[in-house]
C-alpha atoms as a PDB file:
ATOM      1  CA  UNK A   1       4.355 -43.592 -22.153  1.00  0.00           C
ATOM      2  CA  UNK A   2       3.032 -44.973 -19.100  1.00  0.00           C
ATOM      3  CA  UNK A   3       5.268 -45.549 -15.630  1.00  0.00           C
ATOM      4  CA  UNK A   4       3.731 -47.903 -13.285  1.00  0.00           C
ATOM      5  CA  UNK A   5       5.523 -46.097 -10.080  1.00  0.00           C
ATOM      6  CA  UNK A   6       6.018 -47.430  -6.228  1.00  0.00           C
ATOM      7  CA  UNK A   7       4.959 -44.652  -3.796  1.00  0.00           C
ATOM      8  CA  UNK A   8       6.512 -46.367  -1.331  1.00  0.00           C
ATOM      9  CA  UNK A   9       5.138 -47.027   2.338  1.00  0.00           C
ATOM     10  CA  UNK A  10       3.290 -43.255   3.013  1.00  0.00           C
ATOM     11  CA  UNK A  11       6.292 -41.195   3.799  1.00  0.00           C
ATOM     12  CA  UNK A  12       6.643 -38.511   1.070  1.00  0.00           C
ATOM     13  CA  UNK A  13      10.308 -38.925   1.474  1.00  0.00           C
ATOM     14  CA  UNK A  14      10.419 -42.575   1.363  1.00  0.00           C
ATOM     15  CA  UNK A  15       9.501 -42.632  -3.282  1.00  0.00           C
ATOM     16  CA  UNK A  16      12.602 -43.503  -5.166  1.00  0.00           C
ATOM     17  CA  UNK A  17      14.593 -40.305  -6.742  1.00  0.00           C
ATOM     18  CA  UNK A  18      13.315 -41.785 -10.285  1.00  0.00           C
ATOM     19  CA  UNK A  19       9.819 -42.146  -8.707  1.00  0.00           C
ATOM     20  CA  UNK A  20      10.149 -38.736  -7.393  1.00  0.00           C
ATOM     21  CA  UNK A  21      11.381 -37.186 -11.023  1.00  0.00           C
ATOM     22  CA  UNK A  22       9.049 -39.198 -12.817  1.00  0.00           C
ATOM     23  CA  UNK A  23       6.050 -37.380 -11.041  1.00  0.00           C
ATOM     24  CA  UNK A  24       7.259 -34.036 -11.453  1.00  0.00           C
ATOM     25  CA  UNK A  25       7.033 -34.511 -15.352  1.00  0.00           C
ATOM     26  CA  UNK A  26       3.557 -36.203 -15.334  1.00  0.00           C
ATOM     27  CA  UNK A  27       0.586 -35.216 -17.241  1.00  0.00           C
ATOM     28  CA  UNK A  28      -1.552 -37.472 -15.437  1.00  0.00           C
ATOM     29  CA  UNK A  29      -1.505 -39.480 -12.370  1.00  0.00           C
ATOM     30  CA  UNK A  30      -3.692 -42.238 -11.828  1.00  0.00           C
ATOM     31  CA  UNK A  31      -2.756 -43.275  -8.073  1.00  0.00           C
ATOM     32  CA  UNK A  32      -4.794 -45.309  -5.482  1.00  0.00           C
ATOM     33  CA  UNK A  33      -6.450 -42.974  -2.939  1.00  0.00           C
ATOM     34  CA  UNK A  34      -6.898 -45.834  -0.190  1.00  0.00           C
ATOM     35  CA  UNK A  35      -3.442 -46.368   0.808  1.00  0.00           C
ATOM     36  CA  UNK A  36      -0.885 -43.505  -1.457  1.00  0.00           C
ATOM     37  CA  UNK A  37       0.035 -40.878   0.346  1.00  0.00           C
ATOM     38  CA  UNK A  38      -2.045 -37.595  -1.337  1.00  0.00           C
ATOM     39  CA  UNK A  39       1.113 -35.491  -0.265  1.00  0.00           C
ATOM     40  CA  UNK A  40       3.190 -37.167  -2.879  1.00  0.00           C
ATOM     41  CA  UNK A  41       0.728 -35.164  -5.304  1.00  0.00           C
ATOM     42  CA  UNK A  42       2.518 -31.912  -4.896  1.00  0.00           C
ATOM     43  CA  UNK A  43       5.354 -33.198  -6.706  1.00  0.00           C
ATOM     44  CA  UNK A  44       3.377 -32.753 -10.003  1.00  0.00           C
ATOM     45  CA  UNK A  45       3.095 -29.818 -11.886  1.00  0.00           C
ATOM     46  CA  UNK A  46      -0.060 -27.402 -12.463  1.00  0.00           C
ATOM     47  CA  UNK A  47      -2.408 -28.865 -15.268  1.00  0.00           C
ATOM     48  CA  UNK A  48      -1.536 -32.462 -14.439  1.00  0.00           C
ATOM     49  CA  UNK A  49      -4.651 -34.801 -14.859  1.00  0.00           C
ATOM     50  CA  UNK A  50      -5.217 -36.415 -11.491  1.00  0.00           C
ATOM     51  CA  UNK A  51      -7.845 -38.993 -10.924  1.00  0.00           C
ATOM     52  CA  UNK A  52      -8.086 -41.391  -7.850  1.00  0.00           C
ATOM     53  CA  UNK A  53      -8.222 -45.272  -8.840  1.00  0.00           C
ATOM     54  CA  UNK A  54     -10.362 -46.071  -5.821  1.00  0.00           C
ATOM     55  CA  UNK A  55     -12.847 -44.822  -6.988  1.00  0.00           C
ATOM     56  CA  UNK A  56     -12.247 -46.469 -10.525  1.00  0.00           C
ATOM     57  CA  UNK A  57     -12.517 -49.975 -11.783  1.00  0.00           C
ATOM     58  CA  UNK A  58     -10.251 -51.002 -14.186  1.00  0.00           C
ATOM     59  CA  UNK A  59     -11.854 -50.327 -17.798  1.00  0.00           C
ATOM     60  CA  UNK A  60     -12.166 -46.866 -16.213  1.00  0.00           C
ATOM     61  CA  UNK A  61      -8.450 -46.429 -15.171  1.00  0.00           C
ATOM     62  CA  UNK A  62      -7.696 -48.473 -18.840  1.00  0.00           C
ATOM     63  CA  UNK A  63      -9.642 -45.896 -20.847  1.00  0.00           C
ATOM     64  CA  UNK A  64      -8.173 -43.197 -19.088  1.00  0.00           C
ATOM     65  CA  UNK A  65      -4.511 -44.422 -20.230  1.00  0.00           C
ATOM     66  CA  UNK A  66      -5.718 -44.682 -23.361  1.00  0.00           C
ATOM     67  CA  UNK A  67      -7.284 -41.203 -23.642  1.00  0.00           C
ATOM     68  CA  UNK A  68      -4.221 -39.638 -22.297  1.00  0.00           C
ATOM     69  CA  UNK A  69      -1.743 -37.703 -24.306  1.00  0.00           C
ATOM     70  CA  UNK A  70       2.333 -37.345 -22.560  1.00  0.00           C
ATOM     71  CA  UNK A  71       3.778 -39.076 -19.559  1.00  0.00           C
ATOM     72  CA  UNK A  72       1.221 -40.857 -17.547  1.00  0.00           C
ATOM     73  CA  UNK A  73       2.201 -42.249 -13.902  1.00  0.00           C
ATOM     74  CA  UNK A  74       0.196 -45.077 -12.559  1.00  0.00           C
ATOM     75  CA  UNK A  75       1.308 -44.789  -8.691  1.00  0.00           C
ATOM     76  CA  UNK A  76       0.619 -47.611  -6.350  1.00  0.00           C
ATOM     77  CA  UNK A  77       1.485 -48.106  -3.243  1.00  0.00           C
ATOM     78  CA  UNK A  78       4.386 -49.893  -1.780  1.00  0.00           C
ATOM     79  CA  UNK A  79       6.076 -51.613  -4.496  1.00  0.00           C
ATOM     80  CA  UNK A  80       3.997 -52.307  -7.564  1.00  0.00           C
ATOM     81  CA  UNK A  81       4.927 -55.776  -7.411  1.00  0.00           C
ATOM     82  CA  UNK A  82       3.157 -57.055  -3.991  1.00  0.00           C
ATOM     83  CA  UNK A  83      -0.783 -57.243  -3.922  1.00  0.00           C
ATOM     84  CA  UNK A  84      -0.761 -54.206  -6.540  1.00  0.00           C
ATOM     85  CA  UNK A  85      -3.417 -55.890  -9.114  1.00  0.00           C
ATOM     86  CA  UNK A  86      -0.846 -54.469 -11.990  1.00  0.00           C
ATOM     87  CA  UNK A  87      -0.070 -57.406 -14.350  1.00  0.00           C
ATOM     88  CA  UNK A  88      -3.859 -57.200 -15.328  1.00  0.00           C
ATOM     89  CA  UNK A  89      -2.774 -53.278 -15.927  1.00  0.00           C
ATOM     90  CA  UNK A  90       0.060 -54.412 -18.094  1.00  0.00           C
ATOM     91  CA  UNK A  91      -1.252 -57.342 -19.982  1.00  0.00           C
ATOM     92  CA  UNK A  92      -4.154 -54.907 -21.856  1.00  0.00           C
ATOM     93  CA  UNK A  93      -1.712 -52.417 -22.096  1.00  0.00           C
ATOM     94  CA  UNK A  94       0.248 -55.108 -24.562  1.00  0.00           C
ATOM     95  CA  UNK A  95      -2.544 -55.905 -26.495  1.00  0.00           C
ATOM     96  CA  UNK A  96      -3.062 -52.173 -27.203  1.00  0.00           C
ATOM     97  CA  UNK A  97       0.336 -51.813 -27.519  1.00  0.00           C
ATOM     98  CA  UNK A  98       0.660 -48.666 -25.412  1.00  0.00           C
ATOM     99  CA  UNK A  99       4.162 -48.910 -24.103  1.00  0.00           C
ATOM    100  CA  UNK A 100       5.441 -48.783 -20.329  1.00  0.00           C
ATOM    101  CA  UNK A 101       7.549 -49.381 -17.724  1.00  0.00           C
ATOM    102  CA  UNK A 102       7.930 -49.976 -13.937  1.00  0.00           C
ATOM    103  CA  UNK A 103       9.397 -47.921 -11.264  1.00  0.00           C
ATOM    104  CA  UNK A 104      10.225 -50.452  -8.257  1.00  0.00           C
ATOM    105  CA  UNK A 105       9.048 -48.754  -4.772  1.00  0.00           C
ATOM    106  CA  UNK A 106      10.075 -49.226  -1.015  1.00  0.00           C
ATOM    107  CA  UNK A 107       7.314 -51.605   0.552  1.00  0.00           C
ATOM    108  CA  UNK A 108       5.688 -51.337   3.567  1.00  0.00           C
ATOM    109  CA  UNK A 109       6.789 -54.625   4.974  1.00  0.00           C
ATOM    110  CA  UNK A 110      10.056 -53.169   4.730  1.00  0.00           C
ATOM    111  CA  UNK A 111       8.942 -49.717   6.545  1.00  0.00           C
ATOM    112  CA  UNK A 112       7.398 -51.981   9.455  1.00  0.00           C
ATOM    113  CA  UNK A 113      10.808 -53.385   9.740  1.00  0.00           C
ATOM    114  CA  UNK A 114      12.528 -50.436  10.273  1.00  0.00           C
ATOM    115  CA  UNK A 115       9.549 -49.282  12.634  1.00  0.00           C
ATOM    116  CA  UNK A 116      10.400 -52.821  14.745  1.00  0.00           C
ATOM    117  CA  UNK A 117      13.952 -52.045  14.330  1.00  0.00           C
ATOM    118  CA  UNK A 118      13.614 -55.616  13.426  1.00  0.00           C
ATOM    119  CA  UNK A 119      15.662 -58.271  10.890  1.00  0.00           C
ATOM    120  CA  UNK A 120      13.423 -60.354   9.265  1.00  0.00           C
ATOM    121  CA  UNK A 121      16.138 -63.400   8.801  1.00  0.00           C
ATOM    122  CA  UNK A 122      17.950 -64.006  11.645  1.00  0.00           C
ATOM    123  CA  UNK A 123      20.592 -66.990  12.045  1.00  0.00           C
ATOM    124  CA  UNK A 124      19.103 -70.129  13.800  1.00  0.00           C
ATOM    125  CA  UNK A 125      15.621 -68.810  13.939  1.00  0.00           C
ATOM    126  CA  UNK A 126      14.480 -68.242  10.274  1.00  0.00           C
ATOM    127  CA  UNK A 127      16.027 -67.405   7.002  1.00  0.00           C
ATOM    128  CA  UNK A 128      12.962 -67.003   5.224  1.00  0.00           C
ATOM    129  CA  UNK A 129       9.984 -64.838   4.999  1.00  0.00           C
ATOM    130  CA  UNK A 130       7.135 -65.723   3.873  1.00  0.00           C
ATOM    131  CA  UNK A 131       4.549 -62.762   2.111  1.00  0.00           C
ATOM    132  CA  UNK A 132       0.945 -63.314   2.243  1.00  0.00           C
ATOM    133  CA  UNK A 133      -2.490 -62.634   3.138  1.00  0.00           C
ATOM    134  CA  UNK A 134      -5.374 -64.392   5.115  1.00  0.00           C
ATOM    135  CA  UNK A 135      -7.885 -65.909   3.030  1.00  0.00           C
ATOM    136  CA  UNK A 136     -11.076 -63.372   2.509  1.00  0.00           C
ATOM    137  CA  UNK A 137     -13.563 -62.402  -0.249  1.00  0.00           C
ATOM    138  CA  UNK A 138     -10.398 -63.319  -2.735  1.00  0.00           C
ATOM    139  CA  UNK A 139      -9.682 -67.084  -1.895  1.00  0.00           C
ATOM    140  CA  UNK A 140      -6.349 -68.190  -1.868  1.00  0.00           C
ATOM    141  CA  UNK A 141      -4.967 -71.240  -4.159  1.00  0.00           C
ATOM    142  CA  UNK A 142      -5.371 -74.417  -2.802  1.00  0.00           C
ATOM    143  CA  UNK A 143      -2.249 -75.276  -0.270  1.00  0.00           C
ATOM    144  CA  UNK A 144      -1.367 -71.479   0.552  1.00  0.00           C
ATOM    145  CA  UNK A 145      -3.680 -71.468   3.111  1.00  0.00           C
ATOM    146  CA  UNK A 146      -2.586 -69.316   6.656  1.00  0.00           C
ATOM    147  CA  UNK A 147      -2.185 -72.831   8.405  1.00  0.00           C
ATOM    148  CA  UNK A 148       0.232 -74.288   5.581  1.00  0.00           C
ATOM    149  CA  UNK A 149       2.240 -71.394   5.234  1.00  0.00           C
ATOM    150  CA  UNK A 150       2.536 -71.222   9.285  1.00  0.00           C
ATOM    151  CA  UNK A 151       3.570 -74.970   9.586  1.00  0.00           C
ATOM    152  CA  UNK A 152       6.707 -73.734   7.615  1.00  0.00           C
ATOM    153  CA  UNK A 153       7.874 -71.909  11.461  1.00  0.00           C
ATOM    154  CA  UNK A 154       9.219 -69.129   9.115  1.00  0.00           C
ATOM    155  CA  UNK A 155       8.708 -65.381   9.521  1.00  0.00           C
ATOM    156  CA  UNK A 156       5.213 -64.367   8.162  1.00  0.00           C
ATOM    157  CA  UNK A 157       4.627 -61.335   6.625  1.00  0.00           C
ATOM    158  CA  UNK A 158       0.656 -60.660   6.377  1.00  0.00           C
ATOM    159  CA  UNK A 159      -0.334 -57.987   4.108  1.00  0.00           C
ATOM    160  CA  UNK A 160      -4.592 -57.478   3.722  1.00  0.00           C
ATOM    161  CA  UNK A 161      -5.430 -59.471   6.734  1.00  0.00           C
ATOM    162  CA  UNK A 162      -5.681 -56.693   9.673  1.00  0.00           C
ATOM    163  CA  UNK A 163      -9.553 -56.741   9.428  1.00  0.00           C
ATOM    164  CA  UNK A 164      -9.589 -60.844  10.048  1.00  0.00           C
ATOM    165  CA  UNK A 165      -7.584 -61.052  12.947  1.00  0.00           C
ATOM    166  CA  UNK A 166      -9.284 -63.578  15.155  1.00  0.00           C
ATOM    167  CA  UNK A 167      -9.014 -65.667  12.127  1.00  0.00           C
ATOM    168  CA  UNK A 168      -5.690 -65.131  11.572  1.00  0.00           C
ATOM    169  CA  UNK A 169      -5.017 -66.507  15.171  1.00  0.00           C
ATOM    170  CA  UNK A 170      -6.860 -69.385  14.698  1.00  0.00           C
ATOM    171  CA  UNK A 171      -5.134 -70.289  11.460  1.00  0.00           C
ATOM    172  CA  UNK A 172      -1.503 -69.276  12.598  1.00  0.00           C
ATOM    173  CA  UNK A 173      -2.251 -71.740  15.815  1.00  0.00           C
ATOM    174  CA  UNK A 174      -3.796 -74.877  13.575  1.00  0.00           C
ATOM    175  CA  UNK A 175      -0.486 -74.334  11.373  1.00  0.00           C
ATOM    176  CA  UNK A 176       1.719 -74.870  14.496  1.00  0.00           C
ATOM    177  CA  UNK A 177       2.131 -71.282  15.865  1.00  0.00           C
ATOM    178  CA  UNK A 178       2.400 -71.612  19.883  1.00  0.00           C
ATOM    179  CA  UNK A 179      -0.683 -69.098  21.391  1.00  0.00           C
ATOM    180  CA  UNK A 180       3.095 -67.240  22.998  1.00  0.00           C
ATOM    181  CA  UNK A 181       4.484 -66.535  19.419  1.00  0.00           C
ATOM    182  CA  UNK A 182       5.741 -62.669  19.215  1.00  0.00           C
ATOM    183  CA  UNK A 183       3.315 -60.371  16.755  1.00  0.00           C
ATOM    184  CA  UNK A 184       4.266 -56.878  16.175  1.00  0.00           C
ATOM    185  CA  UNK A 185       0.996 -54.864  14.307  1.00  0.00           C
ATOM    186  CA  UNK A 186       2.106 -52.064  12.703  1.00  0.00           C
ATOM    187  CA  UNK A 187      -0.471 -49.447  11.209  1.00  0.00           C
ATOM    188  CA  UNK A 188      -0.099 -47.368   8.146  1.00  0.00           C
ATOM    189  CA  UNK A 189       4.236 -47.575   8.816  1.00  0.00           C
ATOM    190  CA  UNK A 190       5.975 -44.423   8.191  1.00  0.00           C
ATOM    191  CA  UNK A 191       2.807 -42.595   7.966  1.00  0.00           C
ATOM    192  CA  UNK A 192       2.901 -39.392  11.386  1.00  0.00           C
ATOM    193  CA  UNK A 193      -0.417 -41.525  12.444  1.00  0.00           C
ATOM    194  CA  UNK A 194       1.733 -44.792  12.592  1.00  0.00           C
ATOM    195  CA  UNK A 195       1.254 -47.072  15.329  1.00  0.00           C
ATOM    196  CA  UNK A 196       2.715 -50.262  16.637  1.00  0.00           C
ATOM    197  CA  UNK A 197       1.185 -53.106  18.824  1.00  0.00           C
ATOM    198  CA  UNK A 198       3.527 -55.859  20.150  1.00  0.00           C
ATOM    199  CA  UNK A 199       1.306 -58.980  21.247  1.00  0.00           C
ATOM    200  CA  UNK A 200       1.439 -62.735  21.158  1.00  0.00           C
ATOM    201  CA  UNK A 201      -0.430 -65.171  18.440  1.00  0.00           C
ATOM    202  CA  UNK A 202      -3.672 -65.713  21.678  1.00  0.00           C
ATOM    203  CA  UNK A 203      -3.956 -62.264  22.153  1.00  0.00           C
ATOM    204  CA  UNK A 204      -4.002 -60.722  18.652  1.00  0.00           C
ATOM    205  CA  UNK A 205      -7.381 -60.637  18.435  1.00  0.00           C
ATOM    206  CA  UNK A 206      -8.217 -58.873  21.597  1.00  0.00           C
ATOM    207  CA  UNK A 207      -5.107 -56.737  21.304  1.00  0.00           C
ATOM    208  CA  UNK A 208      -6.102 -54.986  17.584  1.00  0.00           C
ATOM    209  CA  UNK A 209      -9.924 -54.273  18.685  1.00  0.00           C
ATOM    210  CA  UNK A 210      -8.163 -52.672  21.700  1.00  0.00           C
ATOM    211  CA  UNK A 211      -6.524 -50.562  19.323  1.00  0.00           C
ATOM    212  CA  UNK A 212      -9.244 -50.251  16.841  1.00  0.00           C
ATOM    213  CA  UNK A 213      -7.140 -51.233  14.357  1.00  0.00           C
ATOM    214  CA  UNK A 214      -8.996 -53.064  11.819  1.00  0.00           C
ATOM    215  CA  UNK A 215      -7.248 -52.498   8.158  1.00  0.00           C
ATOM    216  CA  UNK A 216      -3.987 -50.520   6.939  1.00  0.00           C
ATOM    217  CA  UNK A 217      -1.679 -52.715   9.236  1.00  0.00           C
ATOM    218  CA  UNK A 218       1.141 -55.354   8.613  1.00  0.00           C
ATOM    219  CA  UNK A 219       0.850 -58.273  10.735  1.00  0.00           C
ATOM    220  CA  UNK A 220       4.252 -60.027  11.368  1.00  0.00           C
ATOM    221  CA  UNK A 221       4.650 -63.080  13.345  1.00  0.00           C
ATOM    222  CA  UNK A 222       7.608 -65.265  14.701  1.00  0.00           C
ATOM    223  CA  UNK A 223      11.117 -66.022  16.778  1.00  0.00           C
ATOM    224  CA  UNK A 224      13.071 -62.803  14.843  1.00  0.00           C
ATOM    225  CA  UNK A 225      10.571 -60.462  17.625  1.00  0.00           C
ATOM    226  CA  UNK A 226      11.780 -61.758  20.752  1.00  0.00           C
ATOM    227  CA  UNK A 227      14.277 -64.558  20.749  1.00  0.00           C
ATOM    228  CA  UNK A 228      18.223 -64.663  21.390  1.00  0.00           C
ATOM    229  CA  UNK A 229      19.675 -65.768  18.092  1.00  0.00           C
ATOM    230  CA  UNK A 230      22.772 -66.572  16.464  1.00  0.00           C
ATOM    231  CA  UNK A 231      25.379 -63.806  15.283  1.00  0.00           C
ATOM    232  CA  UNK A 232      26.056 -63.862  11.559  1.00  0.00           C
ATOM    233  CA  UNK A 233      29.225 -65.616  10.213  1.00  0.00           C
ATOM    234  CA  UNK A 234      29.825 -62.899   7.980  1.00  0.00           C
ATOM    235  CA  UNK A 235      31.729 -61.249  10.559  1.00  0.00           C
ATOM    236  CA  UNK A 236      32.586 -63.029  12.767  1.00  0.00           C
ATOM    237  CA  UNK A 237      36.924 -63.255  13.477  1.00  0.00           C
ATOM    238  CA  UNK A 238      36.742 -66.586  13.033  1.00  0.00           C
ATOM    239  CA  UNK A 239      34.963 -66.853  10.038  1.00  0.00           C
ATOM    240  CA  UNK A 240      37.292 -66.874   6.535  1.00  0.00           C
ATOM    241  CA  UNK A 241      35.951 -65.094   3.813  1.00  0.00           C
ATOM    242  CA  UNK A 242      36.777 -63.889  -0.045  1.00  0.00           C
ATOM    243  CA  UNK A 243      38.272 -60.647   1.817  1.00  0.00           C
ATOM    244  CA  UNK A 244      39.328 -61.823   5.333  1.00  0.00           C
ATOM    245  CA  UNK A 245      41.334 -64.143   6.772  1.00  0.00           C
ATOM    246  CA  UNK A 246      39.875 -65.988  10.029  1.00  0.00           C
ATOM    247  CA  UNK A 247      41.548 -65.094  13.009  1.00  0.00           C
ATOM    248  CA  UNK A 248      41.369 -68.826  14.535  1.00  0.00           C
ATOM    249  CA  UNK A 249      43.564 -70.766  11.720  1.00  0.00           C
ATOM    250  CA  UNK A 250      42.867 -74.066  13.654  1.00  0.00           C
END
């Protein structure tokens, strides 16, 4: 049986309890070295096959599922589901029919929120977020570009893109981003080394080589960083709902 398993942002504490359980019972971990946290590793117990999939390409991680007798855990970072190359994974594993399953995981887009103290969807400003990358070595399909998705004004989650930064600028501003738009930056989140930078669109560039941060970061831009915004109906006195009555009948 194989468990595709979210580490989760870095934080040992931060797996899932099933994530967590899962590990402990392994008898071999295949988990990416580049961004898991190795400290989750002392959750498994002594004689557990570990190999390190950066190191690996993916007939090599394949034929070590394959060769594997028990419970194997494939651990990725974040959530599997988000830039985790797994649905290549999982479509040989249902040709060789080798069953599995996945274990959902706590992103890191989630952990840089909570690093921010931040809401991603805010009333009047945006109430969507958009997930994606700049455009590198792996293009990106035609009309997801870094300018289209910034014309949509919505908050912008960029995952892969910390190394590209002047370029990421440039894009965000040809998309309709003012130079003044909040950024936050926020390196390996939840990890002790984490770091955040608070800048504008113009100075995000200058700002990250500052910092000498050049990969392992979250870039987030737009209004929810530093704008006054509505207050949510949901509770407001006025505001009838399925449970409450609004206070202002008129």
């Amino acid at each position: 049986m194989v468990h595709f398993v979210g580490a989760g942002p870095g934080a040992v504490d931060l797996i899932t309890v099933r994530g967590m359980e899962l590990l402990k019972k392994a008898d071999v971990v295949i988990y990416a070295g580049s961004l898991v946290n190795p400290a989750l590793l002392e959750y498994v117990k002594p004689g557990c096959g570990i190999y390190n999939s950066a190191y690996m390409d993916l007939e090599e991680v394949i034929e070590v599922i394959k060769n594997s007798k028990g419970e194997v855990i494939r651990l990725h970072t974040g959530d599997p589901s988000l830039f985790g190359a797994v649905k290549e994974q999982m479509d040989i594993l249902d040709k060789e029919g080798i069953e599995y399953d996945v274990v959902p995981g706590v992103s890191s887009m989630f952990a840089a929120a909570a690093a921010l103290k931040a809401e991603y969807t805010l009333p009047g400003l945006s109430q969507s977020v958009i997930i994606t990358r700049a455009e590198g070595r792996t293009k990106v399909p035609k009309g997801q570009e870094l300018s289209s998705m910034a014309a949509h004004n919505a908050t912008l989650v960029l995952f892969l893109s910390s190394g590209m930064a002047g370029k990421v600028s440039d894009e965000l501003q040809e998309g309709g981003y003012s130079k003044d738009t909040a950024v936050a930056v926020v390196y390996k989140a939840s990890w002790p080394e984490e770091q955040i930078i608070r800048t504008t669109v113009g100075s995000l560039k200058e700002d990250m080589e500052s910092a000498g941060i050049f990969k392992t970061a979250l870039i987030i831009v737009g209004d929810v960083l530093d704008h006054e915004y509505e207050y949510s109906k949901l509770y407001d006195k006025n505001f009838t709902t399925g449970y409450r009555a609004g206070k202002d009948r008129s």
